[in-house]
C-alpha atoms as a PDB file:
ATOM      1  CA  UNK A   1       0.000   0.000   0.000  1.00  0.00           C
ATOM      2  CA  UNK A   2       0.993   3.744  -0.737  1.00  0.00           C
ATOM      3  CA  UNK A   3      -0.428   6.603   1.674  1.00  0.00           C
ATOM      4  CA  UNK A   4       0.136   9.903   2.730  1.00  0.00           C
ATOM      5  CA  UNK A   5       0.492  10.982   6.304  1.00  0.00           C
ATOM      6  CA  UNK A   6      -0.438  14.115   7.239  1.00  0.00           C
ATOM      7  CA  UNK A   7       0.907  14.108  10.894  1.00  0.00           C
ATOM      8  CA  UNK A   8       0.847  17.054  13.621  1.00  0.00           C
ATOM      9  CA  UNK A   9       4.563  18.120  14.838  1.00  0.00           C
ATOM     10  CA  UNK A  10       4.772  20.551  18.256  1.00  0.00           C
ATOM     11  CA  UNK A  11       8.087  21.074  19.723  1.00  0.00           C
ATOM     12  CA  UNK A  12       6.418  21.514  22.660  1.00  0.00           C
ATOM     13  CA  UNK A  13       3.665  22.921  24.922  1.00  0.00           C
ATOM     14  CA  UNK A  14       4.479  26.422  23.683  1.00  0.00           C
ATOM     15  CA  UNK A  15       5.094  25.538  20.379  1.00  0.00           C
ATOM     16  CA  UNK A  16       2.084  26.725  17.832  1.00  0.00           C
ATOM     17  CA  UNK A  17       2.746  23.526  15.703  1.00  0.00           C
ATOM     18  CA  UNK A  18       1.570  22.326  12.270  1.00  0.00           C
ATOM     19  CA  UNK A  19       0.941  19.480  10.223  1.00  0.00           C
ATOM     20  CA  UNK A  20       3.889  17.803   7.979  1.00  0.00           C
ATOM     21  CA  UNK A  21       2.729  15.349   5.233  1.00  0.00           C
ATOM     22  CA  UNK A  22       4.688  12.455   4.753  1.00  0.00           C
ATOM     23  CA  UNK A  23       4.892   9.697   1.730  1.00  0.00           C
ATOM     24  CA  UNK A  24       4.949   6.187   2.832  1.00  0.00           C
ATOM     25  CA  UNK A  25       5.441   3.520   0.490  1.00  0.00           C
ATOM     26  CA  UNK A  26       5.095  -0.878   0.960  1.00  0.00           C
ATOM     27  CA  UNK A  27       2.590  -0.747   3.858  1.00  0.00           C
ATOM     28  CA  UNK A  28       1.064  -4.320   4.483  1.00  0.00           C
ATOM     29  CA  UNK A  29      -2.350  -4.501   4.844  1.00  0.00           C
ATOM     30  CA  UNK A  30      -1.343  -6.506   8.079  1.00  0.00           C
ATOM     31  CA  UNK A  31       0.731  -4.143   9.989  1.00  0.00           C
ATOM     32  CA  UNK A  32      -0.857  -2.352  12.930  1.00  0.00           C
ATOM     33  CA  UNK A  33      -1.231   1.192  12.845  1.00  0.00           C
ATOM     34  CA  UNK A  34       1.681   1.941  15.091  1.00  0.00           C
ATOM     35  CA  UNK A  35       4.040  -0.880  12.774  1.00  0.00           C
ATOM     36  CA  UNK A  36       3.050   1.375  10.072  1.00  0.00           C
ATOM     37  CA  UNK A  37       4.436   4.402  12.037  1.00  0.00           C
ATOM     38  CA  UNK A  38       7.357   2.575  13.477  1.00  0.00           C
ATOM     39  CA  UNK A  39       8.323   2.320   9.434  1.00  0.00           C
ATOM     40  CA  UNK A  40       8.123   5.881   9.089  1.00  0.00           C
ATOM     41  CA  UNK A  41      10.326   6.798  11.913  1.00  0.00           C
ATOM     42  CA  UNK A  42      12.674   4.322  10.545  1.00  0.00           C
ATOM     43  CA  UNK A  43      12.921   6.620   7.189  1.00  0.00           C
ATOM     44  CA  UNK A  44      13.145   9.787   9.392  1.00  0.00           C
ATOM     45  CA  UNK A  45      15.905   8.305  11.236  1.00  0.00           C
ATOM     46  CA  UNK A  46      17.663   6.947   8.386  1.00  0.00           C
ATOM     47  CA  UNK A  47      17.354  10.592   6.841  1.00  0.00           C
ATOM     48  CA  UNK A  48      18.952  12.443   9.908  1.00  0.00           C
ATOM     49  CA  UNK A  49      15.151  13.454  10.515  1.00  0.00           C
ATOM     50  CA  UNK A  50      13.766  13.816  13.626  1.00  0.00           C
ATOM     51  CA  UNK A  51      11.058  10.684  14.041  1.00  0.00           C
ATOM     52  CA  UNK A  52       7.641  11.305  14.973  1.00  0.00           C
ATOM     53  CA  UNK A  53       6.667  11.329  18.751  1.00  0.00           C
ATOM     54  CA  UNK A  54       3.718   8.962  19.854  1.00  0.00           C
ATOM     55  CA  UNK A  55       2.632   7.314  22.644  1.00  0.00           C
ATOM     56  CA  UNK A  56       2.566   3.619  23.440  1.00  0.00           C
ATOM     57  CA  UNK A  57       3.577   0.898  25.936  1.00  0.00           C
ATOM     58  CA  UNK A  58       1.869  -2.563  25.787  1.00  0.00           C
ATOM     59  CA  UNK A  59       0.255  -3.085  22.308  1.00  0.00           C
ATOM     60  CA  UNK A  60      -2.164  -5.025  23.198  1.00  0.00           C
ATOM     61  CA  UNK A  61      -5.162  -2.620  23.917  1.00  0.00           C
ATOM     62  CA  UNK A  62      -4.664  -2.928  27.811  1.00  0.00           C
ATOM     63  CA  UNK A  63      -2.494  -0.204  28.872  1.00  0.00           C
ATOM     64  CA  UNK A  64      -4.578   2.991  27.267  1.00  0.00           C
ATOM     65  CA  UNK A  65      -1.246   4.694  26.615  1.00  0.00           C
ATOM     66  CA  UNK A  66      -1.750   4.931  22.621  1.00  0.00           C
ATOM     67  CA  UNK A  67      -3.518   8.035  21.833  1.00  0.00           C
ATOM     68  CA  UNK A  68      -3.866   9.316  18.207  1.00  0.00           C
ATOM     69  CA  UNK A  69      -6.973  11.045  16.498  1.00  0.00           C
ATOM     70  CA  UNK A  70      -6.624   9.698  13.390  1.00  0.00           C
ATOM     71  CA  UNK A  71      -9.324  10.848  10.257  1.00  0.00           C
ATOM     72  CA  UNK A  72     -11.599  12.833  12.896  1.00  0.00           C
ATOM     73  CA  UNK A  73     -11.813  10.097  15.082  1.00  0.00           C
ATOM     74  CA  UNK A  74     -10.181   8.836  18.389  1.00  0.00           C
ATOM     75  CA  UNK A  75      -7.930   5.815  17.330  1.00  0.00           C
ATOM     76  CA  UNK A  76      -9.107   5.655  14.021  1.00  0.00           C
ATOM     77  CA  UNK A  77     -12.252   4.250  12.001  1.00  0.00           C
ATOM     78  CA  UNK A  78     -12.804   1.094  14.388  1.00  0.00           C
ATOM     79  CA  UNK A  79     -13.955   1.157  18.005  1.00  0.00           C
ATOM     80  CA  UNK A  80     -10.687  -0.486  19.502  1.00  0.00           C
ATOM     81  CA  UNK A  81      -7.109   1.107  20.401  1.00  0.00           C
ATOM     82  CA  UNK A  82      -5.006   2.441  18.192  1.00  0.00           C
ATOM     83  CA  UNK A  83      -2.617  -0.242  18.456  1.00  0.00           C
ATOM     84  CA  UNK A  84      -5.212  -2.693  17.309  1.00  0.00           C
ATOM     85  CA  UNK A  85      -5.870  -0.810  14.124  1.00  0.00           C
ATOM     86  CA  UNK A  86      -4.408  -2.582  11.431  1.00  0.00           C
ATOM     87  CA  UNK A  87      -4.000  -0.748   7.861  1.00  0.00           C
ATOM     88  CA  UNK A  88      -6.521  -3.531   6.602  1.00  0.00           C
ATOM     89  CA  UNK A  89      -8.975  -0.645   7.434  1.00  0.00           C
ATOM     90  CA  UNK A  90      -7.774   1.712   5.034  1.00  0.00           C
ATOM     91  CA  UNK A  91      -7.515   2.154   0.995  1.00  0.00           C
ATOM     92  CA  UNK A  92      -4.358   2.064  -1.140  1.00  0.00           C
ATOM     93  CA  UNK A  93      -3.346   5.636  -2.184  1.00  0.00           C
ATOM     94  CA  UNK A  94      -5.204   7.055   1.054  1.00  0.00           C
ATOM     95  CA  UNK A  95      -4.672  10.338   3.173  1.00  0.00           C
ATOM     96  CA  UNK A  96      -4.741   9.732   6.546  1.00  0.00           C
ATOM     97  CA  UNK A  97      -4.626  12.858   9.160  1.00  0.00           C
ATOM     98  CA  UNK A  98      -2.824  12.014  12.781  1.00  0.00           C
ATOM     99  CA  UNK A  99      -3.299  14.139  15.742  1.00  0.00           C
ATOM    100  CA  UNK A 100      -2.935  14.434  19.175  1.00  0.00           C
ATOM    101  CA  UNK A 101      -5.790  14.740  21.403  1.00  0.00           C
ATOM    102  CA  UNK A 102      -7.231  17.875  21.422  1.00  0.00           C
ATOM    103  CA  UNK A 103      -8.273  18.706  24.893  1.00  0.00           C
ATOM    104  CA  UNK A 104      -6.960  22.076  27.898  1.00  0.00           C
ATOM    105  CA  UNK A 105      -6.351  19.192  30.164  1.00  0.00           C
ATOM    106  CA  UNK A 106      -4.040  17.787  27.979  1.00  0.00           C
ATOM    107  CA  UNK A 107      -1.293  19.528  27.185  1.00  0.00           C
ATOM    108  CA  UNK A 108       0.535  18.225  24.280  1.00  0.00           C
ATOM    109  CA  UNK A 109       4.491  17.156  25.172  1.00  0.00           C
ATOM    110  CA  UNK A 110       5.706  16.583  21.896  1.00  0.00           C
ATOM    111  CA  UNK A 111       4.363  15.961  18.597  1.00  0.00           C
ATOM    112  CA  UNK A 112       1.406  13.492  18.964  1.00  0.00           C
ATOM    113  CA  UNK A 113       2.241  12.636  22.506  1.00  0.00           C
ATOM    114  CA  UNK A 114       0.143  14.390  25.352  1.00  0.00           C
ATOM    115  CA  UNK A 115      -0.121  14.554  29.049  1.00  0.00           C
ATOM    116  CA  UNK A 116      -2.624  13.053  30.933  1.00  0.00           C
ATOM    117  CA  UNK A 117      -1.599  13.281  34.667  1.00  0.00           C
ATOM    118  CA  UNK A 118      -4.615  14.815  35.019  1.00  0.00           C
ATOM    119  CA  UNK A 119      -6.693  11.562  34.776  1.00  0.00           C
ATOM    120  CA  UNK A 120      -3.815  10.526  37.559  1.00  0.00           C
ATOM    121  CA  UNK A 121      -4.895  13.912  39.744  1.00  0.00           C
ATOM    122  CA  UNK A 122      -8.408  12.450  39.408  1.00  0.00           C
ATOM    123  CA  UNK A 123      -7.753   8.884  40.549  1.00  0.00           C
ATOM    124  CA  UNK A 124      -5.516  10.585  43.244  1.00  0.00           C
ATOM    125  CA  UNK A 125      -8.741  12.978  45.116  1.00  0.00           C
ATOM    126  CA  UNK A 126     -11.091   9.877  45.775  1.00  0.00           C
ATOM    127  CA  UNK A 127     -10.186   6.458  43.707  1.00  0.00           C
ATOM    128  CA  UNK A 128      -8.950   4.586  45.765  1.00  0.00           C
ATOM    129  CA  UNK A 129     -10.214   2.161  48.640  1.00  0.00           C
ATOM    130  CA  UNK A 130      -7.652   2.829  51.573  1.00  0.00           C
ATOM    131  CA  UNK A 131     -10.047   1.004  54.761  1.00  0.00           C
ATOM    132  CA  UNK A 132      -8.644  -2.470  55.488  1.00  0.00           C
ATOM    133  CA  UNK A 133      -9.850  -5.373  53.742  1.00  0.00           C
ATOM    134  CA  UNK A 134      -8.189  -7.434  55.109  1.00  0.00           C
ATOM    135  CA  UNK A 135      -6.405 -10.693  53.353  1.00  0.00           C
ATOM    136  CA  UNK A 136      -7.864 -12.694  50.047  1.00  0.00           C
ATOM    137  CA  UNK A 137      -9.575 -15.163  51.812  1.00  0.00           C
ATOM    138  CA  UNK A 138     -11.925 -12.453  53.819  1.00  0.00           C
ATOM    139  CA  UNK A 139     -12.226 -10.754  50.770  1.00  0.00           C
ATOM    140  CA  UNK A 140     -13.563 -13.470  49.246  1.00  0.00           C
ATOM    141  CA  UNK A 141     -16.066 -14.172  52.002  1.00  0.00           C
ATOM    142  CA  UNK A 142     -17.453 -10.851  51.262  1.00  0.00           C
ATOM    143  CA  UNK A 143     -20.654 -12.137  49.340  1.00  0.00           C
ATOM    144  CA  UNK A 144     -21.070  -9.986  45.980  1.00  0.00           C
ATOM    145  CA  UNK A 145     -24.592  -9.991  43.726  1.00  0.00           C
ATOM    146  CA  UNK A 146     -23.149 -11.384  40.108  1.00  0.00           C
ATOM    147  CA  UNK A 147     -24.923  -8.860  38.317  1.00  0.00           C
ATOM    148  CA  UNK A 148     -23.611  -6.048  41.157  1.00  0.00           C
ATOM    149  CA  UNK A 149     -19.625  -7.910  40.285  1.00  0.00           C
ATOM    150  CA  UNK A 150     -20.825  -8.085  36.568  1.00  0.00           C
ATOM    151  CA  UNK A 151     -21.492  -3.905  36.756  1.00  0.00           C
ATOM    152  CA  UNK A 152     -18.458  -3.475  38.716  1.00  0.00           C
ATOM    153  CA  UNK A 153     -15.942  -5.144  36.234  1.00  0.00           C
ATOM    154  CA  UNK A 154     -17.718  -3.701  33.424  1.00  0.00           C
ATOM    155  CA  UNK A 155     -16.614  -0.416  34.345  1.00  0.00           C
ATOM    156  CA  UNK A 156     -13.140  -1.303  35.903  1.00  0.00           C
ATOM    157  CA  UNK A 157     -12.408  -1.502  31.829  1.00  0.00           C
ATOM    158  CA  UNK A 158     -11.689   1.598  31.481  1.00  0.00           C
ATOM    159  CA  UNK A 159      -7.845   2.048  30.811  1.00  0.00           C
ATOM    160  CA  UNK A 160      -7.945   5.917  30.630  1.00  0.00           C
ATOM    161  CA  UNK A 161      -6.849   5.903  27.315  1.00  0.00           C
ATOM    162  CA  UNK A 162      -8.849   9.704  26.651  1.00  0.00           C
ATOM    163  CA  UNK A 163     -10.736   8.673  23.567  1.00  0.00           C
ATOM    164  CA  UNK A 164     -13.734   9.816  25.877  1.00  0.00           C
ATOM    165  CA  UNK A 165     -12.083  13.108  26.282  1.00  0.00           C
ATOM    166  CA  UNK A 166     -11.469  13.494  22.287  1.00  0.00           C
ATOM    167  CA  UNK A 167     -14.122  12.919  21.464  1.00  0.00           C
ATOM    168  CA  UNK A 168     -16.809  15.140  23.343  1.00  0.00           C
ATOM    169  CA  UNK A 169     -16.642  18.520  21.939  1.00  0.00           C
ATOM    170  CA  UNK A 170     -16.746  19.830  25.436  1.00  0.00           C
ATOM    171  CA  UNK A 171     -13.538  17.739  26.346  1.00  0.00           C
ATOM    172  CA  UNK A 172     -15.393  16.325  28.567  1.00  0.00           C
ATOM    173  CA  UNK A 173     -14.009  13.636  31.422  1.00  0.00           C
ATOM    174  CA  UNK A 174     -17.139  12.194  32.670  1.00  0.00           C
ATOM    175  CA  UNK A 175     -16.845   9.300  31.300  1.00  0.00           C
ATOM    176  CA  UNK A 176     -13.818   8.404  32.575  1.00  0.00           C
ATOM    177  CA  UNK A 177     -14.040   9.509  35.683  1.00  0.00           C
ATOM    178  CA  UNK A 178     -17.761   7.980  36.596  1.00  0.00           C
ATOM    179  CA  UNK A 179     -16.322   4.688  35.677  1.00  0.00           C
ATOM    180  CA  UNK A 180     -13.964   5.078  37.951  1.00  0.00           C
ATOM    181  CA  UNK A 181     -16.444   6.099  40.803  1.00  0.00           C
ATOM    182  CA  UNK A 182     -18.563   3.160  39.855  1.00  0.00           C
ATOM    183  CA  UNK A 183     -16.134   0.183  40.031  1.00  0.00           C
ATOM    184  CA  UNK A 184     -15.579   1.280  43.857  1.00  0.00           C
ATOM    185  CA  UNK A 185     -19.385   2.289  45.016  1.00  0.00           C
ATOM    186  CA  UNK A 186     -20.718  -0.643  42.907  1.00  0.00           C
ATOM    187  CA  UNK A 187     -18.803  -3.244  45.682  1.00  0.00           C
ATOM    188  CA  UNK A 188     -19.037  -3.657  49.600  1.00  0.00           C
ATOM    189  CA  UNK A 189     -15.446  -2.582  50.124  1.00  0.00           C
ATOM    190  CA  UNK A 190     -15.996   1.026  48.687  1.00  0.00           C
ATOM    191  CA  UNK A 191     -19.125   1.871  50.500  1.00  0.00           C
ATOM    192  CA  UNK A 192     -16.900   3.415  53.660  1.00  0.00           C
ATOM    193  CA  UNK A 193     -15.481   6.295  51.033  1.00  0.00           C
ATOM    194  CA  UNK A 194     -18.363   5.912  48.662  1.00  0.00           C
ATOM    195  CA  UNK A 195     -20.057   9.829  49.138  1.00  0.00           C
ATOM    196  CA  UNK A 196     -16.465  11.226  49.545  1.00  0.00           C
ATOM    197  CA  UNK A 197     -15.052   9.739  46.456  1.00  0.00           C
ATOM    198  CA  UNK A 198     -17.645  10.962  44.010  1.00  0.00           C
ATOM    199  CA  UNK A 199     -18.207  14.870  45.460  1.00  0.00           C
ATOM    200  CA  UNK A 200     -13.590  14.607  45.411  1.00  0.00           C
ATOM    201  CA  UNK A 201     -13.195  13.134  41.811  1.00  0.00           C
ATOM    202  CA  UNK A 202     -15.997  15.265  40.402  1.00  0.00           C
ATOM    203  CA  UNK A 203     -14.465  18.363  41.899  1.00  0.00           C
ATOM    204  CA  UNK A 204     -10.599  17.315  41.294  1.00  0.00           C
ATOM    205  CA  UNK A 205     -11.967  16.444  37.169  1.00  0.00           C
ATOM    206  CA  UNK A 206     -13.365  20.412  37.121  1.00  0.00           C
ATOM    207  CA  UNK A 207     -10.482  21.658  38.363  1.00  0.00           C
ATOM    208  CA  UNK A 208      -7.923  20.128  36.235  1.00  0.00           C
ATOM    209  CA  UNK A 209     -10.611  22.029  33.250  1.00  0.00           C
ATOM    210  CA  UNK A 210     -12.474  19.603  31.535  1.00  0.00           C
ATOM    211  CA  UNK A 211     -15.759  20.354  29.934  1.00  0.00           C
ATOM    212  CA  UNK A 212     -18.882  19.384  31.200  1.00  0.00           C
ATOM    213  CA  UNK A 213     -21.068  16.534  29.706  1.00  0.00           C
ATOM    214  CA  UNK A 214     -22.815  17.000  26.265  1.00  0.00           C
ATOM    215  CA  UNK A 215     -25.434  14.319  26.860  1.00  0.00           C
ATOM    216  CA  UNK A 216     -24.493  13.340  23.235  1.00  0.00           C
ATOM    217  CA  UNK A 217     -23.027   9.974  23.895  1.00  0.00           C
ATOM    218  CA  UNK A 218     -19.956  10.378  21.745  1.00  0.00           C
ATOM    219  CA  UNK A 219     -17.730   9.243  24.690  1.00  0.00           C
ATOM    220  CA  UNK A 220     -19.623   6.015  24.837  1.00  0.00           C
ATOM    221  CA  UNK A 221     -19.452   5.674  21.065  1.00  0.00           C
ATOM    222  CA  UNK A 222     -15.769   6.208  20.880  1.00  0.00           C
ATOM    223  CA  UNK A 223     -14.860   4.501  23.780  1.00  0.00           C
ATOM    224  CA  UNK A 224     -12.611   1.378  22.559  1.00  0.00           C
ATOM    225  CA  UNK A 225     -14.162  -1.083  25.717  1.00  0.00           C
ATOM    226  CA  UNK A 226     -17.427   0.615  25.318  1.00  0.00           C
ATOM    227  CA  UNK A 227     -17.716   1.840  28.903  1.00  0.00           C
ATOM    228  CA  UNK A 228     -21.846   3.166  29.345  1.00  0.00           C
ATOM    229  CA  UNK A 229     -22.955   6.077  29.382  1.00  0.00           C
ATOM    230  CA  UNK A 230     -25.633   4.558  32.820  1.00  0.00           C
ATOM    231  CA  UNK A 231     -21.820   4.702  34.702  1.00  0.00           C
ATOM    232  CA  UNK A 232     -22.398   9.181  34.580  1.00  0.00           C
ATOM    233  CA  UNK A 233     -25.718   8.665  35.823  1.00  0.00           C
ATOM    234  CA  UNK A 234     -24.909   6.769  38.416  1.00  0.00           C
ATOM    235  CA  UNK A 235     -21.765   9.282  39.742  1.00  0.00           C
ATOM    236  CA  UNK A 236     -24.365  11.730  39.372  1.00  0.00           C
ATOM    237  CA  UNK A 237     -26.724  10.227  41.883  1.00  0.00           C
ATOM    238  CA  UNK A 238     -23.686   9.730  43.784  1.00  0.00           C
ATOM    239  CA  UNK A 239     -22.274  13.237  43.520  1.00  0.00           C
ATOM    240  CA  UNK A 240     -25.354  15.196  44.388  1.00  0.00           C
ATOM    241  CA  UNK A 241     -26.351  12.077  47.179  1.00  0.00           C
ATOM    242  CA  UNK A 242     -23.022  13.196  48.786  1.00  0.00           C
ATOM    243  CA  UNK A 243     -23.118  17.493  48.538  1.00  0.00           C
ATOM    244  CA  UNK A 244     -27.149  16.943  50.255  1.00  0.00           C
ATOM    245  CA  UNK A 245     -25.984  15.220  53.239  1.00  0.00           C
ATOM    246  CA  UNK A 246     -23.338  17.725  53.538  1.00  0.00           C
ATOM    247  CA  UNK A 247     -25.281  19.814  53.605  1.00  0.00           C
ATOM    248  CA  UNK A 248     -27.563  18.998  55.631  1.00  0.00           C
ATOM    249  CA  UNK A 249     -24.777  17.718  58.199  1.00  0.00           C
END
């Protein structure tokens, strides 16, 4: 396959940036998406140019550290990570735009790498369970509802990749962070911290300047382990459960 990469390059934060359009020739169909840019950056290099920056870690759609918007959309055409994209899903002689994501809370580093401590910041105010548990065993005699466990791990998915964040106009983090506030109030063992963590999170996730929610359901649409939409009602029955009885404390 022959394509053409139109890629954004930033020197840094400061940097106003631009796009660069690249040539790049004998792409198989079965390369992944970041194969296909590990060939580039092997030209660049071999040129004396400087490669493209990107993130990525594991490769295997677990980590969430592969973030490109790539034709409009976060990681690409398909609803999976970017490094689960495989050219297959593109045309010979295509143009394909690359970009970082486009969000205040995420500052981009270098090129199409940004930072997202701020999802860190979030996890940081309230999501965490810090009572004691005890060991596995008592854990385990904890009795847990399957369909209560089956909510739970559904939204302990989330790998705060930021496709949610890309792709609400409003840069929006509810997503994201209700999943994280629903994993933990869903089970027994985050029920000591449960009105804390929400009213924390929600406030820590405005303050690092992310949007509010659209109601538009792009986040869920985008979202590459389809995380629901139900997870931001529920942190907002838990948000507004928690500021009432401080209120009326």
């Amino acid at each position: 396959m022959k394509l053409t990469l139109k890629i954004w390059r930033q020197k840094n934060s400061s940097d106003k940036g631009g796009f660069a359009t690249y040539p790049v020739d004998h792409v198989s169909k079965d390369m992944s998406f970041l194969e296909m840019l590990d060939v580039l950056n092997e030209e660049l290099t071999e040129k004396g140019e400087d490669p493209v920056h990107f993130d990525h870690d594991c490769r295997e759609g677990i980590c969430g550290m592969c973030s490109l918007y790539i034709n409009g959309k976060p990681h690409g055409p398909l609803q999976t990570t970017t490094c689960q994209l495989h050219m297959r899903s593109f045309n010979d002689g295509e143009t394909i735009t690359i970009e970082p994501w486009r969000a205040k809370a995420f500052p981009v580093v270098k090129d199409l790498v940004v930072d997202r401590e701020a999802f860190d910041r979030i996890i940081q105010a309230g999501g965490y369970v810090n009572v004691n548990t005890g060991g596995v065993p008592d854990a385990n005699e904890i009795p847990v509802a399957k369909t209560i466990a089956d909510l739970a791990m559904d939204a302990a998915q989330c790998i705060g990749c930021g496709a949610c964040v890309a792709a609400c106009k409003n840069a929006s983090a509810m997503l994201f962070t209700s999943a994280k506030v629903s994993q933990l109030a869903l089970l027994p063992q985050g029920q000591v911290e449960r009105k804390t963590r929400a009213e924390k999170m929600v406030a820590q996730m405005d303050a690092e300047g992310f949007g509010a929610c659209t109601n538009t359901g792009a986040c869920e649409a985008e979202c590459p382990k389809g995380i629901s939409i139900t997870n931001i009602a529920r942190m907002n029955r838990e948000y507004f459960s928690a500021v009432m009885s401080s209120d009326n404390v």
